[in-house]
Protein backbone atom coordinates (compact mmCIF):
# COMPACT_ATOMS: atom_id res chain seq x y z
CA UNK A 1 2.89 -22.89 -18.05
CA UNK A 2 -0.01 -21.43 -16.16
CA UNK A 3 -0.14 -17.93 -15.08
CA UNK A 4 -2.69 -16.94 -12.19
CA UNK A 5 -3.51 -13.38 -11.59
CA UNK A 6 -5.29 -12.76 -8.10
CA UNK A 7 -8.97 -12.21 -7.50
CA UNK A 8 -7.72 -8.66 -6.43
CA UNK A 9 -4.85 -6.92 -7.39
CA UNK A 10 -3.34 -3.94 -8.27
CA UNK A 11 -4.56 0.17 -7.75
CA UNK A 12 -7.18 0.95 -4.78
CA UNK A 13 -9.53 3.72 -5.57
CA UNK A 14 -7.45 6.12 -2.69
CA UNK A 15 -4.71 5.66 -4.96
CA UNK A 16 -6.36 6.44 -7.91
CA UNK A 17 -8.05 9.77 -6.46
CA UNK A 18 -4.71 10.95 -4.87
CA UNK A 19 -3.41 10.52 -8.27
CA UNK A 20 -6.58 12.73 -10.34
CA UNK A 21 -6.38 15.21 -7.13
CA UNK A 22 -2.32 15.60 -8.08
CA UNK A 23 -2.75 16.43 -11.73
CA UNK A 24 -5.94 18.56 -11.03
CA UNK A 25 -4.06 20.75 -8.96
CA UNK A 26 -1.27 21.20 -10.98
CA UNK A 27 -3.03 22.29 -14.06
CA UNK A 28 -4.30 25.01 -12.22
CA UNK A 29 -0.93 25.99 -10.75
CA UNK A 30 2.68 25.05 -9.14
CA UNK A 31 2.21 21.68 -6.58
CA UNK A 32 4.54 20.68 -4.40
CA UNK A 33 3.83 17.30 -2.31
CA UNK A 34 5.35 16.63 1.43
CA UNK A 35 6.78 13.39 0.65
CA UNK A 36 6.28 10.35 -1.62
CA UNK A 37 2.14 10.82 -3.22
CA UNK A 38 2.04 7.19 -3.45
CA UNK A 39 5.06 4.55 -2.76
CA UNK A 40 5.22 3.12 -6.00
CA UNK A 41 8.30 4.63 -8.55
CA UNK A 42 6.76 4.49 -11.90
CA UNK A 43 3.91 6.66 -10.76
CA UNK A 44 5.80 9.01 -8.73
CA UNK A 45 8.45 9.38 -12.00
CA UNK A 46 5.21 10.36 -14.40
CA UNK A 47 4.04 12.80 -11.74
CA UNK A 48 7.61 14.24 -11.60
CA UNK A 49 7.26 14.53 -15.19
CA UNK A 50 4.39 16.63 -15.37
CA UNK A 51 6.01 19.25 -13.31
CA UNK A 52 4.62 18.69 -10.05
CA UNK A 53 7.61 19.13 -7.51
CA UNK A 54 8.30 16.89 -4.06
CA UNK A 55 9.62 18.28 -0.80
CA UNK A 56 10.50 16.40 2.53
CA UNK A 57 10.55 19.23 4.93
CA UNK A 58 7.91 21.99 4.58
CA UNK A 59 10.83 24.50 4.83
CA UNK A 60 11.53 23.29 1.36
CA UNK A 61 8.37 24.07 0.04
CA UNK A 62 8.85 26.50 -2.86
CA UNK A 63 5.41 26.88 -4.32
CA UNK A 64 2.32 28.41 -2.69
CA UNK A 65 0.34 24.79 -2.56
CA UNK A 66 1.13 22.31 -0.87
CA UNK A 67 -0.33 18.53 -0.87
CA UNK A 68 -0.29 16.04 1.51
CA UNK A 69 -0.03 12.76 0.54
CA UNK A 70 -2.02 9.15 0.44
CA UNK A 71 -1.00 8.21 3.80
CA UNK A 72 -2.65 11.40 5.35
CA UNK A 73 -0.44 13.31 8.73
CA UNK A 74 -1.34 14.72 12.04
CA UNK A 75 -3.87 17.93 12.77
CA UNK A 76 -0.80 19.33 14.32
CA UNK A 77 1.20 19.35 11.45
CA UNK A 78 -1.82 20.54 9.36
CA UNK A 79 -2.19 23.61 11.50
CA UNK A 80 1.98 24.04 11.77
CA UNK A 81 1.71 24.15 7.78
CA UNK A 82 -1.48 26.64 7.50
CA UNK A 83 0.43 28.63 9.53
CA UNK A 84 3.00 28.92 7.23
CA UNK A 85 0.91 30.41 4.73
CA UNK A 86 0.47 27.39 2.28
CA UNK A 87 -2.78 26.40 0.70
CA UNK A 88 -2.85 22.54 1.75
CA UNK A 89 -4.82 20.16 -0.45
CA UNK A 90 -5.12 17.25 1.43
CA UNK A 91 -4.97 13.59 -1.03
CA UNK A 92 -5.44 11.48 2.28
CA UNK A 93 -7.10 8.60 1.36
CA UNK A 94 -10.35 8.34 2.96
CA UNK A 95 -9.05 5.04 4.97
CA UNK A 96 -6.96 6.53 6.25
CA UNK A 97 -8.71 9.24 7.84
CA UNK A 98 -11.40 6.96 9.10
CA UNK A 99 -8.09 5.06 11.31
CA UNK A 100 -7.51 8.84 12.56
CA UNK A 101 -10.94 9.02 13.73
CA UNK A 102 -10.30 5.60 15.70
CA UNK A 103 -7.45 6.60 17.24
CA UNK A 104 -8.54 9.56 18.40
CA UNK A 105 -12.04 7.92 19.94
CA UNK A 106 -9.92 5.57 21.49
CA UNK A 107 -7.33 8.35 23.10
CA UNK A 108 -11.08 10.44 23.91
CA UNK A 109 -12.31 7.54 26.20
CA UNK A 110 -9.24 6.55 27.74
CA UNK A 111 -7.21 4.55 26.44
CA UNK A 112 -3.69 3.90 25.98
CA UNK A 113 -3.44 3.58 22.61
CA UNK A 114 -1.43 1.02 21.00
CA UNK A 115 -0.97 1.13 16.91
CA UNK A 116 -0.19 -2.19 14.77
CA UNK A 117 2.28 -1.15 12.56
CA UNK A 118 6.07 0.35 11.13
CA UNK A 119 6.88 2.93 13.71
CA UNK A 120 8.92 4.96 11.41
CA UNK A 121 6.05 4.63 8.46
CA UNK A 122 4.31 8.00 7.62
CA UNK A 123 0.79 6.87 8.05
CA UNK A 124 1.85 5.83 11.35
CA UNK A 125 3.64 9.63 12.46
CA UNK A 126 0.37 10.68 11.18
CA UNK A 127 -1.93 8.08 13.09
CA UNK A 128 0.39 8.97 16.45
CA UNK A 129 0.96 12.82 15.61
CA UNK A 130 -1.61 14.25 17.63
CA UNK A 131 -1.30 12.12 20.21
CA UNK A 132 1.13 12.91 23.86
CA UNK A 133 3.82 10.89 23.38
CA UNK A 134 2.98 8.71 26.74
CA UNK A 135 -0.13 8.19 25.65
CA UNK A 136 0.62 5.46 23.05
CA UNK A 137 2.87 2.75 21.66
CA UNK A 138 3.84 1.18 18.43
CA UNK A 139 4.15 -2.42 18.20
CA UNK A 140 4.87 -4.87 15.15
CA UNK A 141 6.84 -7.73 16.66
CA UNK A 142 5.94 -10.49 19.57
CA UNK A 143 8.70 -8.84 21.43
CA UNK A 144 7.23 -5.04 20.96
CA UNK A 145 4.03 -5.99 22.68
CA UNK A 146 6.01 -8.36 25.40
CA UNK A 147 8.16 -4.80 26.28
CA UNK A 148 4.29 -2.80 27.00
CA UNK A 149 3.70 -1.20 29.79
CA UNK A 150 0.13 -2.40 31.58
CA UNK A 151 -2.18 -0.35 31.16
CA UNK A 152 -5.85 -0.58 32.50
CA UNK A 153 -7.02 0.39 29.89
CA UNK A 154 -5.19 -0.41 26.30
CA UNK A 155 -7.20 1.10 22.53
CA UNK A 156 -5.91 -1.15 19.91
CA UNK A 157 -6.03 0.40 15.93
CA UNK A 158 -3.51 -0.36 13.18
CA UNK A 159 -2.07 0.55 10.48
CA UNK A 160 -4.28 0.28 7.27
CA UNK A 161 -1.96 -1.46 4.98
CA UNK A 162 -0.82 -4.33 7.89
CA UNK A 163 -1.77 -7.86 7.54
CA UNK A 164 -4.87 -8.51 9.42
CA UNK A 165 -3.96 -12.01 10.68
CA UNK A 166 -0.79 -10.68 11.98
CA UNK A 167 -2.83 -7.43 13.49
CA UNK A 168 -5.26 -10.04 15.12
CA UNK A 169 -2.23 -11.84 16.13
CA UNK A 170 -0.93 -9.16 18.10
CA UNK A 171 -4.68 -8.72 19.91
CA UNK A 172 -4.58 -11.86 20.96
CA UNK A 173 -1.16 -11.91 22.31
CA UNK A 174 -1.85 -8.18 24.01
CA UNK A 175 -4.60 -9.63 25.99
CA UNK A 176 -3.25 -12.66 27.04
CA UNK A 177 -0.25 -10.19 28.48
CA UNK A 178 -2.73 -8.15 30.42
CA UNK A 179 -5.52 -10.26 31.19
CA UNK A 180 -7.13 -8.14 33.28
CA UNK A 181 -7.19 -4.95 31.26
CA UNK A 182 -9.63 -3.84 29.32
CA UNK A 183 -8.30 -4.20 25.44
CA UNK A 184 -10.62 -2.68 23.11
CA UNK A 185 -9.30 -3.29 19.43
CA UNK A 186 -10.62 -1.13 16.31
CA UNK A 187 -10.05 -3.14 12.91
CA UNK A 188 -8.69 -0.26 10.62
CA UNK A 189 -7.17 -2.69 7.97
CA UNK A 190 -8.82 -1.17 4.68
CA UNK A 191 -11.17 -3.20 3.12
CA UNK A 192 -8.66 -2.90 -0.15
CA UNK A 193 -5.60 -4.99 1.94
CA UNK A 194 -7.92 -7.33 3.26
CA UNK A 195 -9.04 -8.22 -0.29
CA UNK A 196 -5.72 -8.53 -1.77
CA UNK A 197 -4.29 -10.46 1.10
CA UNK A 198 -7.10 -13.25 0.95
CA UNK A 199 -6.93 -13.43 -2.98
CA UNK A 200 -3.38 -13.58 -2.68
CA UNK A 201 -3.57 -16.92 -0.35
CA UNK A 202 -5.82 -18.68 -2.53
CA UNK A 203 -3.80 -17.79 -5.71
CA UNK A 204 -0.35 -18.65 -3.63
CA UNK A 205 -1.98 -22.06 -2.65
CA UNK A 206 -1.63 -23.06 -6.27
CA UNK A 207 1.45 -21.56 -7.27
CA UNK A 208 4.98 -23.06 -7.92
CA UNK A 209 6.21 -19.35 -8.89
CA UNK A 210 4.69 -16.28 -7.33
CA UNK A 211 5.55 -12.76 -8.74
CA UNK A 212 4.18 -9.80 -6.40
CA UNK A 213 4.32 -6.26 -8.26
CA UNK A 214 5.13 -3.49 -6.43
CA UNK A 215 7.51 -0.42 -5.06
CA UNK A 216 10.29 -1.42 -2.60
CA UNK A 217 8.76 0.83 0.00
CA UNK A 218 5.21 -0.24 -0.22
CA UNK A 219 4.32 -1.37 2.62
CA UNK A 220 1.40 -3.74 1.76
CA UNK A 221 3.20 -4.92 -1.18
CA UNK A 222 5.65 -6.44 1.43
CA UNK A 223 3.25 -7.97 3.47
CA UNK A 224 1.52 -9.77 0.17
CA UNK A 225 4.62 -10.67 -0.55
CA UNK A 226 5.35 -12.39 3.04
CA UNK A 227 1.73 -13.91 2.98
CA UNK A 228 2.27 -15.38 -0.60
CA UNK A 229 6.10 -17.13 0.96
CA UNK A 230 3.58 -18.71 3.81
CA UNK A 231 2.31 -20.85 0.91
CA UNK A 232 4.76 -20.60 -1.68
CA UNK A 233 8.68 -21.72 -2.17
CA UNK A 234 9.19 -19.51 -4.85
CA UNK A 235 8.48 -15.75 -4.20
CA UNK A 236 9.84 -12.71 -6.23
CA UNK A 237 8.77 -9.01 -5.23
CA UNK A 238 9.19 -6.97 -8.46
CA UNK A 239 8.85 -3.06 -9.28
CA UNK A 240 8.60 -3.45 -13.12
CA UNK A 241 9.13 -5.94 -15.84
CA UNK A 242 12.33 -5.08 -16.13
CA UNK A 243 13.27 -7.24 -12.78
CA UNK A 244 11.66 -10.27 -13.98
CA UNK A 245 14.66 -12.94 -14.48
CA UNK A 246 13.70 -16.39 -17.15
CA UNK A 247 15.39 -18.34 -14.28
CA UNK A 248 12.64 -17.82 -12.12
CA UNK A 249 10.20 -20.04 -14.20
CA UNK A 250 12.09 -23.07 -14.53
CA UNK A 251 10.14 -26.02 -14.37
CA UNK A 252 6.99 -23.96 -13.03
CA UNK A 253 3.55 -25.07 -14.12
CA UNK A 254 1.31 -22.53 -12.52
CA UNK A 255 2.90 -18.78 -12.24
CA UNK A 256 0.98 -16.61 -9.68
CA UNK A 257 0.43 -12.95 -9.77
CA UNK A 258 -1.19 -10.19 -7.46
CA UNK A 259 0.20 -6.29 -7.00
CA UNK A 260 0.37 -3.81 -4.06
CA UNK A 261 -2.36 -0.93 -3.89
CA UNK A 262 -0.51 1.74 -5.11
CA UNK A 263 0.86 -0.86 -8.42
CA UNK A 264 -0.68 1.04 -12.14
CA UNK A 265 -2.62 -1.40 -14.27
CA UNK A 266 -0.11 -0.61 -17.07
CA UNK A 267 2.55 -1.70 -14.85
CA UNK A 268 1.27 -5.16 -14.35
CA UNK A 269 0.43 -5.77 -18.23
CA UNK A 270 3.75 -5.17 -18.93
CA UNK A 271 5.29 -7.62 -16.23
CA UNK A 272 2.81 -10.31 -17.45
CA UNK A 273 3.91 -9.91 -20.83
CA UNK A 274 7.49 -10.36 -19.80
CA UNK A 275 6.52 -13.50 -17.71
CA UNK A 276 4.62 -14.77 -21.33
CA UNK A 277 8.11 -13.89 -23.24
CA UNK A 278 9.84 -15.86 -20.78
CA UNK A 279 7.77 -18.57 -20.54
CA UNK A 280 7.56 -18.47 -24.58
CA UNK A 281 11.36 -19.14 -24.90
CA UNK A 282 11.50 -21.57 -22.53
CA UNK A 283 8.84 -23.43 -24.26
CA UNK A 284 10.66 -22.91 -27.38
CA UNK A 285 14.47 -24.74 -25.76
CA UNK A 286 11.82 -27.63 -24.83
CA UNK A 287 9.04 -27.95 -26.80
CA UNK A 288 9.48 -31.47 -28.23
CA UNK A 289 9.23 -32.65 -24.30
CA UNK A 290 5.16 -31.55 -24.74
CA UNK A 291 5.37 -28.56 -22.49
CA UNK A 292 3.01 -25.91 -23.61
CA UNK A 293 3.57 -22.55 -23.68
CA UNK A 294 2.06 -20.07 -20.99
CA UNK A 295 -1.76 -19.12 -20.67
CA UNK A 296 -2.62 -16.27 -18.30
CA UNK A 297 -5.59 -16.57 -15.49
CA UNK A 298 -6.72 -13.72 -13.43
CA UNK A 299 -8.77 -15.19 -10.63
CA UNK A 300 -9.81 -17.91 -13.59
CA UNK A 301 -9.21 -15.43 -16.40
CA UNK A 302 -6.30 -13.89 -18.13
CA UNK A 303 -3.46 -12.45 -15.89
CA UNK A 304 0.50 -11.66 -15.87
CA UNK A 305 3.68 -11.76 -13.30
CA UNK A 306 6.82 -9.29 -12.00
CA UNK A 307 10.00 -9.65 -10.03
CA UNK A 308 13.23 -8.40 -8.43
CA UNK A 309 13.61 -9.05 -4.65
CA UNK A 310 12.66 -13.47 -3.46
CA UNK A 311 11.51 -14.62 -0.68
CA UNK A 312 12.09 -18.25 0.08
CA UNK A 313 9.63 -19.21 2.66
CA UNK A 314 9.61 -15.83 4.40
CA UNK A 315 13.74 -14.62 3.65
CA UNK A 316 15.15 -12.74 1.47
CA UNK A 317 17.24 -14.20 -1.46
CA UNK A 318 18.69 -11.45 -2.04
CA UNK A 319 17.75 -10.75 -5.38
CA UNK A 320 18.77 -7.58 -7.11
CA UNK A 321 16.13 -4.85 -8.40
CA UNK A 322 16.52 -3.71 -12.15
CA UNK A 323 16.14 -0.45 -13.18
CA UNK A 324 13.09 1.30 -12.73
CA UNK A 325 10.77 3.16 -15.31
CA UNK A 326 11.37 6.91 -15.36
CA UNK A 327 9.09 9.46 -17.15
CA UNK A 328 7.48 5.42 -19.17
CA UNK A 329 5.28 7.02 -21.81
CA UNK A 330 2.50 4.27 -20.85
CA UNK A 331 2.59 5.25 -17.56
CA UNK A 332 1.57 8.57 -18.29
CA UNK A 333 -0.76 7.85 -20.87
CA UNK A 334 -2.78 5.96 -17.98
CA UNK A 335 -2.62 8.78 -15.85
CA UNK A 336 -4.49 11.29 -18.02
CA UNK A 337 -6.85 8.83 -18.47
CA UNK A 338 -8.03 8.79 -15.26
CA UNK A 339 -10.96 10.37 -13.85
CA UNK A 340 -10.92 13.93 -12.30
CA UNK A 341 -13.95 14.40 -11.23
CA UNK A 342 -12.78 15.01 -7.39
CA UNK A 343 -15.06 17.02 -5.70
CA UNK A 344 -13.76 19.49 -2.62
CA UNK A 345 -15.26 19.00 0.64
CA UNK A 346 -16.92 22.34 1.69
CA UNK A 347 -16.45 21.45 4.97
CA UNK A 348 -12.36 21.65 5.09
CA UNK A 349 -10.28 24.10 7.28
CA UNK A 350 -10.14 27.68 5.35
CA UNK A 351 -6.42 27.20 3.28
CA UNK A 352 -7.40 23.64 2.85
CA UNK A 353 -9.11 20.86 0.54
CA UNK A 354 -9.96 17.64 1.20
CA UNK A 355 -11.31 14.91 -0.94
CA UNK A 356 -15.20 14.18 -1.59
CA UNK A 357 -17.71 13.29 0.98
CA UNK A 358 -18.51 10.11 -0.52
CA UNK A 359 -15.34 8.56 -0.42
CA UNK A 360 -15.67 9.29 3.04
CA UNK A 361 -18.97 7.41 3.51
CA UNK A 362 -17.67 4.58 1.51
CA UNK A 363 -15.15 4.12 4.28
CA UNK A 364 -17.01 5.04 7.20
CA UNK A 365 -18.86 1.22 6.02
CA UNK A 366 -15.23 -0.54 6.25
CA UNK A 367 -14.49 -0.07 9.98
CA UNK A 368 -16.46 0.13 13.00
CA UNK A 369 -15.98 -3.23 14.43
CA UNK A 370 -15.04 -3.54 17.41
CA UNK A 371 -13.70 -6.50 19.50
């Protein structure tokens, strides 16, 4: 058996600053963060375990910082929380705030704004927050954009972890609804989905098992999960190695891997090692019918595999989850490791920090296309 890690996988460098920002801020005093840092489990159970503290509401904020997390929020709420009191230190990933700056171009000129993506996601509140509420629209489905409104003038953006084929998709289908409005569409996928989408095709395409590595409430881990079933029978969506079943692998040549942005290295490694044990025993029960035993590829070099919810060509199996790492040494180990070096941004509200100019720059250069 053959196991094929994708071209890209795994952490994006937002991730991995929102991460350094977290633990830099602690050390110098209590942190509490307004909702999930990152949606991946294993890394929000190591940052538990360092003592930094999360809250869901601001009321129940009990220490005098507060962060806001990866997936960035509204001005409004910003300047609702300032007001409070609270030093915010803001881990937005720089993405994220370059979709903001879409949206609100789009809203500046005129138009109705209409995001691609989960309504109820918290990159979305944030992307709609400081918008008027009849000013915009969420859509995800064929039958979201067939219930719009016409507008003569409709601002497409989405959300930065959505699959750009689907986003594109919905353009298409938008404009063939109102042909004679004027649809102006902003492409604020991050550069960091797009790559792990298209790596994930090409690795699905030669696949007879696919293993995508993620948390259950990641949303790009989801859709590289629903791209892989487009090419793929055999799809299992996996938080840790603990979910990965032998079962799975039966009678699989080639065993695909890729990971959702916010999925630690560490994490992977250990889900490819399981896949190796599996595939090890199996070759063991039938190793005098001259199957060999598993070699790892990543894009054409060395790679490993997770599991715990399938998808058979698009549906759910219903697989269950296995228990999730809490407090995993490893993980923790990794996350010292990591860089710190995250400059403030002098430029930030008084009360506030926000993340280095030249992550900023870096994503200015993703987005600005317009079509």
């Amino acid at each position: 058996m053959r196991i094929l890690r994708a071209a890209h996988l795994g952490m994006c460098f937002g991730v991995r600053d929102a991460i350094a920002l977290a633990l830099d801020h602690a050390d110098a005093g209590p942190l509490t963060i307004l909702g999930d840092l990152v949606h991946n489990p294993t890394v929000l159970s190591a940052l538990e375990a360092k003592g930094i503290a999360v809250a869901q509401d601001v009321a129940h904020v009990k220490t005098p910082t507060l962060m806001v997390t990866a997936h960035g929020t509204s001005e409004r709420t910003l300047a609702r929380t300032r007001a409070l009191g609270l030093t915010v230190v803001e881990a937005t990933c720089p993405l994220v705030h370059v979709a903001h700056s879409a949206v609100a171009a789009l809203a500046r000129e005129g138009y109705h704004v209409v995001i691609v993506g989960q309504r109820d996601h918290v990159e979305v509140r944030g992307l709609t927050g400081d918008l008027d509420r009849d000013s915009f629209n969420v859509v995800l489905e064929d039958d979201d954009v067939l219930a719009l409104e016409e507008h003569p003038r409709l601002g497409v953006a989405a959300q930065t972890t959505q699959a750009v084929e689907k986003v594109r998709h919905l353009v298409d289908l938008i404009r063939r609804r109102f042909p004679q409005s004027d649809v102006r569409f902003l492409d604020t996928v991050c550069k960091p989905t797009k790559e792990r989408q298209s790596a994930a095709v090409e690795m699905a395409r030669q696949a007879d098992v696919v293993i995508v590595v993620g948390g259950r409430s990641s949303n790009n881990t989801r859709e590289l999960a629903k791209t892989c079933a487009r090419y793929c029978a055999r799809v299992h969506h996996v938080q840790t190695d603990a979910d990965v079943c032998p079962e799975w692998f039966d009678s699989a040549r080639v065993v695909g891997l890729t990971a959702g942005t916010s999925t630690p290295d560490d994490v992977i490694d250990r889900v490819e090692a399981r896949i190796r044990l599996c595939a090890d025993a199996s070759a063991g029960q039938i190793r005098q019918a001259g199957v060999p035993a598993a070699r790892t590829l990543r894009g054409g070099v060395e790679a490993g595999i997770p599991a715990a919810r399938t998808l058979r060509g698009g549906v759910e199996a219903g697989v269950p989850a296995g228990p999730t790492l809490r407090g995993g040494v490893e993980v923790e180990a990794r996350i010292e490791a990591m860089p710190r070096t995250v400059a403030m941004d002098n430029r930030a509200p008084e009360g506030s920090h926000r993340r280095r100019p030249r992550a900023r720059s870096e994503a200015e250069r993703e987005f600005g296309r317009t079509e």
